[in-house]
N, C-alpha and C. Protein backbone atom coordinates (compact mmCIF):
# COMPACT_ATOMS: atom_id res chain seq x y z
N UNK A 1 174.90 169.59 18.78
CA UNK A 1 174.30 168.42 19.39
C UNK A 1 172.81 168.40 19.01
N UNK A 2 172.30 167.36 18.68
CA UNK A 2 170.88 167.21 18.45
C UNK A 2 169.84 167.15 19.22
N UNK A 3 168.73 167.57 19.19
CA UNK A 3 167.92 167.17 20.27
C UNK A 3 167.80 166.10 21.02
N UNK A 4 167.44 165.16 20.74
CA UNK A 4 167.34 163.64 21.42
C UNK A 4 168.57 163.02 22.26
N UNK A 5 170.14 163.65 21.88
CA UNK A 5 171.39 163.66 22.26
C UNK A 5 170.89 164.48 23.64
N UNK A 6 171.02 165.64 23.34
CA UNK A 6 170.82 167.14 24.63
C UNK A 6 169.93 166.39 25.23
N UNK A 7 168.71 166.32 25.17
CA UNK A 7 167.69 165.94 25.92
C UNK A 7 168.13 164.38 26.54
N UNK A 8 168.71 163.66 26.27
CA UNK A 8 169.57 162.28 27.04
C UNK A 8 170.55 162.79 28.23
N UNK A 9 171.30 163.89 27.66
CA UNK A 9 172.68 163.96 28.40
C UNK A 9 172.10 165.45 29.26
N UNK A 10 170.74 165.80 29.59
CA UNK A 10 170.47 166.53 30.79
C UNK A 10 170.59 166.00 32.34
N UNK A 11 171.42 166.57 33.29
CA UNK A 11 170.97 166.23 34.36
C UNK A 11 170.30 167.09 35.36
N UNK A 12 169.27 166.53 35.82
CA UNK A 12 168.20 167.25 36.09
C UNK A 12 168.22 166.85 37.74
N UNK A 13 167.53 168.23 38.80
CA UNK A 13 167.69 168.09 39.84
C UNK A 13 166.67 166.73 40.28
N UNK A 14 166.46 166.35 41.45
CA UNK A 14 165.79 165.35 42.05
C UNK A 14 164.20 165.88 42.04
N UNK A 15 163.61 165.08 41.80
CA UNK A 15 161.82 165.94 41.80
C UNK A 15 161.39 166.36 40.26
N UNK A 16 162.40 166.25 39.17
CA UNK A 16 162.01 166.82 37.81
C UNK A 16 162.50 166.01 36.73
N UNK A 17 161.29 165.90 35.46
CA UNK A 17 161.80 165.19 34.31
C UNK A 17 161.21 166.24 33.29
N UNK A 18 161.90 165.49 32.64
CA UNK A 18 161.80 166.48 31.09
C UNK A 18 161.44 165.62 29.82
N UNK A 19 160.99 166.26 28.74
CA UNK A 19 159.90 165.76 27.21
C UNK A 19 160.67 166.58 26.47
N UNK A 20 160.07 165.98 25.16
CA UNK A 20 160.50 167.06 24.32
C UNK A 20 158.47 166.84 23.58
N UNK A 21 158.57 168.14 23.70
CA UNK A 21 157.42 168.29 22.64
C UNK A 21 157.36 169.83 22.12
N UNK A 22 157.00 169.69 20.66
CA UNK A 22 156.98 170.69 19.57
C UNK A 22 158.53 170.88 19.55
N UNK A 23 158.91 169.69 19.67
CA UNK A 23 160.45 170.41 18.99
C UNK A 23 161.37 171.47 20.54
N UNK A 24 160.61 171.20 21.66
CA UNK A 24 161.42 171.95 22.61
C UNK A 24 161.41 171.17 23.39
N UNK A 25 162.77 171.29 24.34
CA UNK A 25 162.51 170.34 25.62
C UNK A 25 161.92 171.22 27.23
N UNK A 26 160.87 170.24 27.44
CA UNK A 26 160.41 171.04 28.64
C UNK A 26 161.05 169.77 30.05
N UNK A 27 160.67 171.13 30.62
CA UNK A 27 161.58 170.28 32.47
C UNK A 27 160.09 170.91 33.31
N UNK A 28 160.32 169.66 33.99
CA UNK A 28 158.93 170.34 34.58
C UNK A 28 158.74 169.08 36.25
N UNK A 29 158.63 169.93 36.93
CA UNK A 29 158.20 169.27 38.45
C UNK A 29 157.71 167.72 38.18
N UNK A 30 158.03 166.55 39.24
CA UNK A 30 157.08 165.72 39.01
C UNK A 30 155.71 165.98 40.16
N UNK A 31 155.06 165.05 39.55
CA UNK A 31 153.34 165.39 40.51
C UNK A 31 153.42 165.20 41.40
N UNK A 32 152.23 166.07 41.61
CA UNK A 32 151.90 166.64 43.25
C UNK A 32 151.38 165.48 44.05
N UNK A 33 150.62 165.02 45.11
CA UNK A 33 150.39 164.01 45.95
C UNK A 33 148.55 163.76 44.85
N UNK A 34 147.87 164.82 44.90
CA UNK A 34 146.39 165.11 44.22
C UNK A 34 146.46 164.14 42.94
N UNK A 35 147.71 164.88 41.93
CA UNK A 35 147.73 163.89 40.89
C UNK A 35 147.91 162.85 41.02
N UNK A 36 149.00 162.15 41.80
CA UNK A 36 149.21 160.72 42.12
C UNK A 36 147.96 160.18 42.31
N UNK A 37 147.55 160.38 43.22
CA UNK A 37 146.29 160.49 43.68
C UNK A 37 145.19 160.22 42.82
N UNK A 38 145.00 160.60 41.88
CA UNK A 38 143.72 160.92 40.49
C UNK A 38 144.36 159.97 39.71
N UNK A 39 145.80 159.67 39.53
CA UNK A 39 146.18 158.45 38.60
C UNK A 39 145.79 156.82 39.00
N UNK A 40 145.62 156.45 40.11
CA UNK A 40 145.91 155.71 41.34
C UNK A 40 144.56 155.34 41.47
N UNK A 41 143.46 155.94 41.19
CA UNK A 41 141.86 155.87 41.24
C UNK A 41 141.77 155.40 39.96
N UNK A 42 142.57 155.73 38.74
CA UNK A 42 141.82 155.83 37.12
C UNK A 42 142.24 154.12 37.17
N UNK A 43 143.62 153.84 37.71
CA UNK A 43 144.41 152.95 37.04
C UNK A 43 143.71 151.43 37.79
N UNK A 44 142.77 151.97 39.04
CA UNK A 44 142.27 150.82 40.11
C UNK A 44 140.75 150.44 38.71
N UNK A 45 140.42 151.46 38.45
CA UNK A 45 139.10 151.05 37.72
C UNK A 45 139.73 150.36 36.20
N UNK A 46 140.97 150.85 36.04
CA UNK A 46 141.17 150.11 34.45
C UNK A 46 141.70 148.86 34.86
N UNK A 47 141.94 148.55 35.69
CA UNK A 47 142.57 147.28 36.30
C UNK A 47 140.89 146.54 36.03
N UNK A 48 140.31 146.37 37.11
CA UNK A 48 139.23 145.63 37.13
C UNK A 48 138.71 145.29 35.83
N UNK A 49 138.97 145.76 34.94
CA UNK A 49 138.28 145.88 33.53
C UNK A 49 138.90 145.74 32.25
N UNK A 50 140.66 145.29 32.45
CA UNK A 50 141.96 145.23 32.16
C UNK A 50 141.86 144.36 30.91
N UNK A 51 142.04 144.23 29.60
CA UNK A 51 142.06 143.47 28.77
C UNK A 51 143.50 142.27 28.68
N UNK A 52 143.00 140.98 28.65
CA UNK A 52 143.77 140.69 27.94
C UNK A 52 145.49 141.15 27.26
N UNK A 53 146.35 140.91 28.00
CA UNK A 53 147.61 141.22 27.09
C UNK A 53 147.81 142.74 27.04
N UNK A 54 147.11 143.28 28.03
CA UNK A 54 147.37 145.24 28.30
C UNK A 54 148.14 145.06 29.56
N UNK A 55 148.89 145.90 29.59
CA UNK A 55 149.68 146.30 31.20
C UNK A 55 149.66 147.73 30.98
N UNK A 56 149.19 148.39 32.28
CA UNK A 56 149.53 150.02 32.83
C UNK A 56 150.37 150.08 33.47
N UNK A 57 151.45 151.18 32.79
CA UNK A 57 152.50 151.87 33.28
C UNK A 57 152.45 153.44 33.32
N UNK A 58 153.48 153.33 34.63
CA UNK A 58 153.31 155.22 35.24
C UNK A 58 155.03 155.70 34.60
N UNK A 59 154.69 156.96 33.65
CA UNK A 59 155.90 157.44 33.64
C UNK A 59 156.79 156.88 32.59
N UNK A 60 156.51 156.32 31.52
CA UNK A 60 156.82 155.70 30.37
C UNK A 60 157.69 157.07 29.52
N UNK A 61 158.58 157.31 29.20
CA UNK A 61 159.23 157.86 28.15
C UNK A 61 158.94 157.25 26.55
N UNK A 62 157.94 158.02 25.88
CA UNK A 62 157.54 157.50 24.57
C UNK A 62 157.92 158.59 23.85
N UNK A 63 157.67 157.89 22.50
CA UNK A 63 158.34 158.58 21.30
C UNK A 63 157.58 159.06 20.05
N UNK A 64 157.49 159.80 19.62
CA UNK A 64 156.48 159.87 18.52
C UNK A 64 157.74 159.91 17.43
N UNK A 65 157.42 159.10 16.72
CA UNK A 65 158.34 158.69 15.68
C UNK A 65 158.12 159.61 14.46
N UNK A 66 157.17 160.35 14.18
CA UNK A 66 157.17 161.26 12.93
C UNK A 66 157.31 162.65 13.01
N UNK A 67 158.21 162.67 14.65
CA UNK A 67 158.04 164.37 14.90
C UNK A 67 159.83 163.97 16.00
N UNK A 68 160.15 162.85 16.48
CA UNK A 68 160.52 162.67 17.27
C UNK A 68 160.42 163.41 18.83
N UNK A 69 159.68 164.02 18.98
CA UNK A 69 158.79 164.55 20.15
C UNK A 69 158.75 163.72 21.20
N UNK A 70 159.33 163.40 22.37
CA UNK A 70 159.33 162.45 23.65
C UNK A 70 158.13 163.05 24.65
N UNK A 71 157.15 162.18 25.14
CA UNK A 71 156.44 162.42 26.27
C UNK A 71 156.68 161.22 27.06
N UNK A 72 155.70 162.00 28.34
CA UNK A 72 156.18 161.41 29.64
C UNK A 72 154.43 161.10 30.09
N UNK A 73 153.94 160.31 29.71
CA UNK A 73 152.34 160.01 29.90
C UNK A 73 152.24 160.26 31.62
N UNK A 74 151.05 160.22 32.39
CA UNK A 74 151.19 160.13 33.50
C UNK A 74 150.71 158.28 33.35
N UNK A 75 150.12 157.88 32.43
CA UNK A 75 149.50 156.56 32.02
C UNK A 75 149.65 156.00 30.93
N UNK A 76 150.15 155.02 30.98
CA UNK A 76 150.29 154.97 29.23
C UNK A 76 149.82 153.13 29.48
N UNK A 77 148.76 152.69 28.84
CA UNK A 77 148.02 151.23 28.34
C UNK A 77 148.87 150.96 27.15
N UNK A 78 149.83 149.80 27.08
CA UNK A 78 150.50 149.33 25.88
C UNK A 78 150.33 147.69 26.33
N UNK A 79 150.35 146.90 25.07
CA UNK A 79 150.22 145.72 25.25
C UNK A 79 151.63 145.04 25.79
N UNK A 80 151.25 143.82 26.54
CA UNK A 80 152.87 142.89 26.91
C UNK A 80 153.11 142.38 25.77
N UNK A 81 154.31 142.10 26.02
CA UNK A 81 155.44 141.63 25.29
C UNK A 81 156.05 140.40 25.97
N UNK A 82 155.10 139.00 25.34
CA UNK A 82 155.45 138.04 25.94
C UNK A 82 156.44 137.25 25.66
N UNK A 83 157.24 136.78 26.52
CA UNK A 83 158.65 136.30 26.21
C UNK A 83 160.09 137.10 26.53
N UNK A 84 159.53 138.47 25.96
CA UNK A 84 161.01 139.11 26.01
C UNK A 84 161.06 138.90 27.60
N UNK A 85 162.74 139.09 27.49
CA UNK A 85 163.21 139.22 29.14
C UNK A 85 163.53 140.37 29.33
N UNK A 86 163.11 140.46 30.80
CA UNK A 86 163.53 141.90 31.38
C UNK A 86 164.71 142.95 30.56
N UNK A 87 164.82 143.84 30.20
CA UNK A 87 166.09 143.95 30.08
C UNK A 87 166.51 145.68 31.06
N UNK A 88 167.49 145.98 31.31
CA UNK A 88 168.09 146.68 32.20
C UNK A 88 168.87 147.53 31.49
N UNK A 89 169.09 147.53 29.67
CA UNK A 89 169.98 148.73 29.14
C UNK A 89 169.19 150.23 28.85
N UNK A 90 170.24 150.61 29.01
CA UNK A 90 169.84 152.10 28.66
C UNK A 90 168.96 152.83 27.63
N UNK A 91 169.34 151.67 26.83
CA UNK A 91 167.90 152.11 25.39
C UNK A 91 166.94 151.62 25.09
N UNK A 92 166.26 151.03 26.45
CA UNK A 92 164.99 150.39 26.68
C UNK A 92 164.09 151.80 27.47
N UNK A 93 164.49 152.48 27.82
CA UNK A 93 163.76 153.81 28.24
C UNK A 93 162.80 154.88 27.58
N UNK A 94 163.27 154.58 26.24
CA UNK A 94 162.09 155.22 25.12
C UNK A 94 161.25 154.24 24.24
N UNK A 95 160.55 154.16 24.82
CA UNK A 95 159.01 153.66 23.32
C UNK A 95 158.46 154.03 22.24
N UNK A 96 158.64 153.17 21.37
CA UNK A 96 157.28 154.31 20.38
C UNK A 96 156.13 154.44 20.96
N UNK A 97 155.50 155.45 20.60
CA UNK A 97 154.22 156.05 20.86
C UNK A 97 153.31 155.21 20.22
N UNK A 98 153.18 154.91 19.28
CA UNK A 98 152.63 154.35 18.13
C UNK A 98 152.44 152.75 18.89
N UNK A 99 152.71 152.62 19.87
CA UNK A 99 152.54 150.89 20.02
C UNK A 99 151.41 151.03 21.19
N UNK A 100 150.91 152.16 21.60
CA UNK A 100 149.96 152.58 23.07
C UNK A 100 148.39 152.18 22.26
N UNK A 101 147.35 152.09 23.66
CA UNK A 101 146.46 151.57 23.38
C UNK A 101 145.53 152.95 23.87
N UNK A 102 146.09 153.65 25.03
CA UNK A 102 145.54 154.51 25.85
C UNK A 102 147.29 155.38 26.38
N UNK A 103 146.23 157.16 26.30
CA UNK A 103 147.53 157.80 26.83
C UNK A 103 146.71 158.54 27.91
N UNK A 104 147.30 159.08 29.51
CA UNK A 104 146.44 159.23 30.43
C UNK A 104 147.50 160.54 30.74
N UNK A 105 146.72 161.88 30.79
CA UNK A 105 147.61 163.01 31.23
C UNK A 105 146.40 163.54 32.32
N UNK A 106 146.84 163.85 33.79
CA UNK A 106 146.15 164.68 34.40
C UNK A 106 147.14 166.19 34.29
N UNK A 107 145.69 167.28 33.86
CA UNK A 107 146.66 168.35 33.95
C UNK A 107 147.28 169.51 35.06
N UNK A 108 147.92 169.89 34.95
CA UNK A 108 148.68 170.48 36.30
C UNK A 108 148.44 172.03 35.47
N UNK A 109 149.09 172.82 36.41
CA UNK A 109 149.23 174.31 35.80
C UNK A 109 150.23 174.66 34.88
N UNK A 110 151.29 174.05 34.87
CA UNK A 110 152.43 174.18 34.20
C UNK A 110 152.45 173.27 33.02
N UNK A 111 151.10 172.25 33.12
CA UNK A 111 151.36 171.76 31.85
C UNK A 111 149.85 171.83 31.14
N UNK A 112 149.20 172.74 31.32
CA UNK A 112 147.44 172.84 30.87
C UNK A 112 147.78 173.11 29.32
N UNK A 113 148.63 173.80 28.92
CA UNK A 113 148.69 173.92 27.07
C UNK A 113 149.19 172.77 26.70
N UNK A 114 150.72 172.42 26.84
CA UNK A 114 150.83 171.19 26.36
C UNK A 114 150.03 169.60 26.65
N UNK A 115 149.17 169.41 27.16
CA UNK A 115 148.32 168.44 27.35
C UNK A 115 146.91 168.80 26.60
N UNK A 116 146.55 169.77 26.69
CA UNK A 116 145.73 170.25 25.90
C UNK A 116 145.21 170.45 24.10
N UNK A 117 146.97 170.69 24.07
CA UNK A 117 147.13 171.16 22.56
C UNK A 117 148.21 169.80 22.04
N UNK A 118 149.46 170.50 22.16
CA UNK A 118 150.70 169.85 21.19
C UNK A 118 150.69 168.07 21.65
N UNK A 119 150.27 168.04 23.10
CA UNK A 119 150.02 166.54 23.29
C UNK A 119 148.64 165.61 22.13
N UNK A 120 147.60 166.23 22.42
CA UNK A 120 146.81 165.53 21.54
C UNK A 120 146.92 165.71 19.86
N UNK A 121 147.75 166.60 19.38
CA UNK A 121 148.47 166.67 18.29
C UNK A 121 148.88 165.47 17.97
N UNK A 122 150.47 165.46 19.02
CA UNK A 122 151.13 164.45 18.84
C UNK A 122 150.99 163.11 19.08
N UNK A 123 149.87 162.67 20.07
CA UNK A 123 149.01 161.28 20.02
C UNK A 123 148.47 161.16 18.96
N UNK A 124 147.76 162.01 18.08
CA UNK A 124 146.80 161.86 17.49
C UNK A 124 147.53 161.38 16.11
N UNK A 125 148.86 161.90 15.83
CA UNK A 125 150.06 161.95 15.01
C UNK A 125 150.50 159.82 14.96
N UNK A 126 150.88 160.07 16.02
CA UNK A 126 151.35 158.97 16.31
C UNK A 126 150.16 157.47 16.07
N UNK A 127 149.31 157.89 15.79
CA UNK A 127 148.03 157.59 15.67
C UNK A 127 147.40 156.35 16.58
N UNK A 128 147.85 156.72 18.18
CA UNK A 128 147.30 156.48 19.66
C UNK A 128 145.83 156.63 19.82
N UNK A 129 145.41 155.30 19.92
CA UNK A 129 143.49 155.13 19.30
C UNK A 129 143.18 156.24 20.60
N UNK A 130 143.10 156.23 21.74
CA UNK A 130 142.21 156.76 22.89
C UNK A 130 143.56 157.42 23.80
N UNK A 131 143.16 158.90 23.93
CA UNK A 131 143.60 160.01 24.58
C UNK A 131 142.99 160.59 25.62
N UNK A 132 143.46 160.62 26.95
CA UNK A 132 142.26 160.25 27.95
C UNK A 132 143.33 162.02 28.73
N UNK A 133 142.26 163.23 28.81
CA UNK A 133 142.79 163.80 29.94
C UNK A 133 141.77 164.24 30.90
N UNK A 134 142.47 164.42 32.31
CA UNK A 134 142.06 164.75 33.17
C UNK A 134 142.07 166.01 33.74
N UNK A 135 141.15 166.59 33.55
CA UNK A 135 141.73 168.26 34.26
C UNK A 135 141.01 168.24 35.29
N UNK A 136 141.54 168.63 36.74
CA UNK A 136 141.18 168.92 37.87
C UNK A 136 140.78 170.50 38.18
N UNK A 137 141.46 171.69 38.06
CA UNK A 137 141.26 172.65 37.44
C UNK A 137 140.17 173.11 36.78
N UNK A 138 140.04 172.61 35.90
CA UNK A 138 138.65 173.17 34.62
C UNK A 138 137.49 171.83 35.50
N UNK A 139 137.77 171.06 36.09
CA UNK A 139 136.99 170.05 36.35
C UNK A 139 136.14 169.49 35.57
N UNK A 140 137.22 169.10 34.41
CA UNK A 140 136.39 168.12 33.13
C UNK A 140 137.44 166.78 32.97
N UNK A 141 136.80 165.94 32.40
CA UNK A 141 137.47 165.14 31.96
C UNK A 141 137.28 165.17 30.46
N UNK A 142 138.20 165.03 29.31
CA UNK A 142 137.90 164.90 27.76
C UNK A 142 138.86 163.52 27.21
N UNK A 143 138.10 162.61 26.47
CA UNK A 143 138.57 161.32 26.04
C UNK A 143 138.02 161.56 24.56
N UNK A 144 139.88 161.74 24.21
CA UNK A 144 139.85 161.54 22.50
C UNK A 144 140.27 160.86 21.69
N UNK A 145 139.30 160.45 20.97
CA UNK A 145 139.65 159.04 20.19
C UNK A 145 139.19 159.22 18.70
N UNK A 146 139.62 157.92 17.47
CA UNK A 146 139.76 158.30 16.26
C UNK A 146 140.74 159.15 15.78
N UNK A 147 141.76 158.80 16.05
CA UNK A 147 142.75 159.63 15.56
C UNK A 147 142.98 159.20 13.36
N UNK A 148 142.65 160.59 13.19
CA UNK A 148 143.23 160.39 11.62
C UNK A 148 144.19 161.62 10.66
N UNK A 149 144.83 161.33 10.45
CA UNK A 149 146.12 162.92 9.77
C UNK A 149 146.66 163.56 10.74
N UNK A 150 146.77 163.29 12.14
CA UNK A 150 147.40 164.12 13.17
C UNK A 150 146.53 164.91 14.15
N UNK A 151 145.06 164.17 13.34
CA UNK A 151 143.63 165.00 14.48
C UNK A 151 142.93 164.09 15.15
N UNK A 152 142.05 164.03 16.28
CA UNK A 152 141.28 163.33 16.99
C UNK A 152 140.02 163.50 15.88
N UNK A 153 139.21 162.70 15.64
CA UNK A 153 138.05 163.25 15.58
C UNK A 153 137.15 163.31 15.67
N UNK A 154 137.01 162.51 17.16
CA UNK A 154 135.96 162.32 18.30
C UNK A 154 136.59 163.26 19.64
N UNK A 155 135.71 163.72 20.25
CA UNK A 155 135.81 163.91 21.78
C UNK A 155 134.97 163.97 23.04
N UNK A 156 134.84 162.99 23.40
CA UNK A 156 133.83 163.05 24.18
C UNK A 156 134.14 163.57 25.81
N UNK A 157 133.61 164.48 26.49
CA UNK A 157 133.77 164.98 27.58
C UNK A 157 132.79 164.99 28.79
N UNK A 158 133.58 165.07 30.07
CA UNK A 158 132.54 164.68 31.19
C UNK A 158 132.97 165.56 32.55
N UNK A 159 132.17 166.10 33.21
CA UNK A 159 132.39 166.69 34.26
C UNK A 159 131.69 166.04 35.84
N UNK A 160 132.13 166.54 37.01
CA UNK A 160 131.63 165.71 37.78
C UNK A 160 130.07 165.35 37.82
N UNK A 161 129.57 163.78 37.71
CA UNK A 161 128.05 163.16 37.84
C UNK A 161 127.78 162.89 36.41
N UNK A 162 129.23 162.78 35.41
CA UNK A 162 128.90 162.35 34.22
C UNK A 162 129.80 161.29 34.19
N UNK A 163 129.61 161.02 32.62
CA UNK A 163 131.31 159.96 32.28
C UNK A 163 131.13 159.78 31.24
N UNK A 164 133.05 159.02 30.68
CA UNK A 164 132.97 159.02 29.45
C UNK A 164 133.10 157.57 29.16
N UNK A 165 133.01 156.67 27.94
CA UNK A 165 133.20 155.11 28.09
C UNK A 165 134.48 155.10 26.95
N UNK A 166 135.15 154.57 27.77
CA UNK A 166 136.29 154.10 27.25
C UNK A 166 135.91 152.93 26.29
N UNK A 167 135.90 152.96 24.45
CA UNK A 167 135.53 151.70 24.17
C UNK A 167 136.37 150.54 24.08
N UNK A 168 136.04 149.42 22.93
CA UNK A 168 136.71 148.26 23.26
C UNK A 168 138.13 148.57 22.73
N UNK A 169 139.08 147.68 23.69
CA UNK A 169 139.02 146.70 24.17
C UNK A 169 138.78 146.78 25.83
N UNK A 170 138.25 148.30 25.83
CA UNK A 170 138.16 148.56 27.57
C UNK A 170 136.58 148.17 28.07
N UNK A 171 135.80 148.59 27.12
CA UNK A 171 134.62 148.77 27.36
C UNK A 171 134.53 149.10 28.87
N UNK A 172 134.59 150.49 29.42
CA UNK A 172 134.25 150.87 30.65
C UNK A 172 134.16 152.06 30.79
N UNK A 173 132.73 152.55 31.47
CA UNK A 173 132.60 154.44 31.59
C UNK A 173 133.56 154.70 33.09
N UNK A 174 133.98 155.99 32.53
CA UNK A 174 135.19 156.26 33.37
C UNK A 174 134.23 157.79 34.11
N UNK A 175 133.89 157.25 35.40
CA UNK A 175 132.88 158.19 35.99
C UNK A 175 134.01 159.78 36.09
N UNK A 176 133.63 160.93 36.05
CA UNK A 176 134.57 161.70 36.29
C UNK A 176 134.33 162.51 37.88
N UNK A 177 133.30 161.75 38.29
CA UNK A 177 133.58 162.36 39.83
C UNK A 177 134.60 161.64 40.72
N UNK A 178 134.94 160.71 40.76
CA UNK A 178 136.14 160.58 41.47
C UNK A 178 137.27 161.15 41.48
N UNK A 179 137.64 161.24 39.81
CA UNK A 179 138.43 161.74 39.80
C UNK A 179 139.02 162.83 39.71
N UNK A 180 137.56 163.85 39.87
CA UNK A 180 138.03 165.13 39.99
C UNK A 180 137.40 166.03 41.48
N UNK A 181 137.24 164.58 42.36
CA UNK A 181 136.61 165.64 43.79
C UNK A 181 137.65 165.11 44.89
């Protein structure tokens, strides 16, 4: 059975989803009340400041199409899709990666390497302009953007009483004390 098969036909207890990244599938808790929490603050300020033809979604199953690698953003900024109708089948659940504007990971303990590392790999792969994480923990925020050959090669970082600016089409500094006190 193939990966993308296995990783479909898991059933997983209540409280947990699963990715595939680097070629493995991980299962992993969903977030704590804190993270909700820190997503829920980011997503009130990108709202106010919301471009044109962007919608934020929590929990998106995307795809990186040159690794087939599935993540589970805690945020993912992709443009609407005007016209299509709703649809309700089963193979509307995975996205390409490649169609995101913004990818939003706050990190937890269980996922500080892969958000760190093989995630901004694979954004950067997929070539996802702005990579936004949040670490509560290290109490930084790092927003990486310019993605070219599978690398970022900008990063700009902020800790609490700083910030980073999300550029256009957001144009907005994303203070990092809220979201990390």
């Amino acid at each position: 059975m193939d990966l993308p098969t296995l990783h479909e036909s898991l059933k997983l207890p209540d409280g947990y989803r699963s990715e595939i990244i680097d070629g493995s599938i991980i299962v992993s808790p969903t977030p704590t009340f804190r993270h909700s929490k820190i997503i829920r603050r980011l997503e009130r300020a990108l709202d106010r400041s919301m471009p044109e033809g962007l919608e934020a979604y929590q929990t998106l199953t995307l795809e990186i199409t040159e690794t087939g690698d599935r993540y589970v953003p805690d945020l993912a900024l992709l443009p609407e899709t005007p016209g299509e109708e709703e649809s309700w089948e089963e193979s509307d659940w995975i996205l390409p990666a490649e169609d995101l504007e913004l990818a939003v990971e706050v990190v937890s303990p269980s996922s500080a390497l892969h958000d760190w590392q093989a995630k901004v790999k694979g954004y950067a792969t997929a070539g996802v302009p702005l990579y936004l994480v949040i670490d509560p923990r290290k109490s930084e925020i790092a927003l990486f953007s310019n993605p070219e050959k599978g690398e970022y090669l900008d990063v700009a970082r902020a800790v609490p009483g700083t910030s980073v600016k999300l550029p256009a089409p957001f144009n907005l500094e994303i203070d990092a004390t809220p979201l990390l006190t």
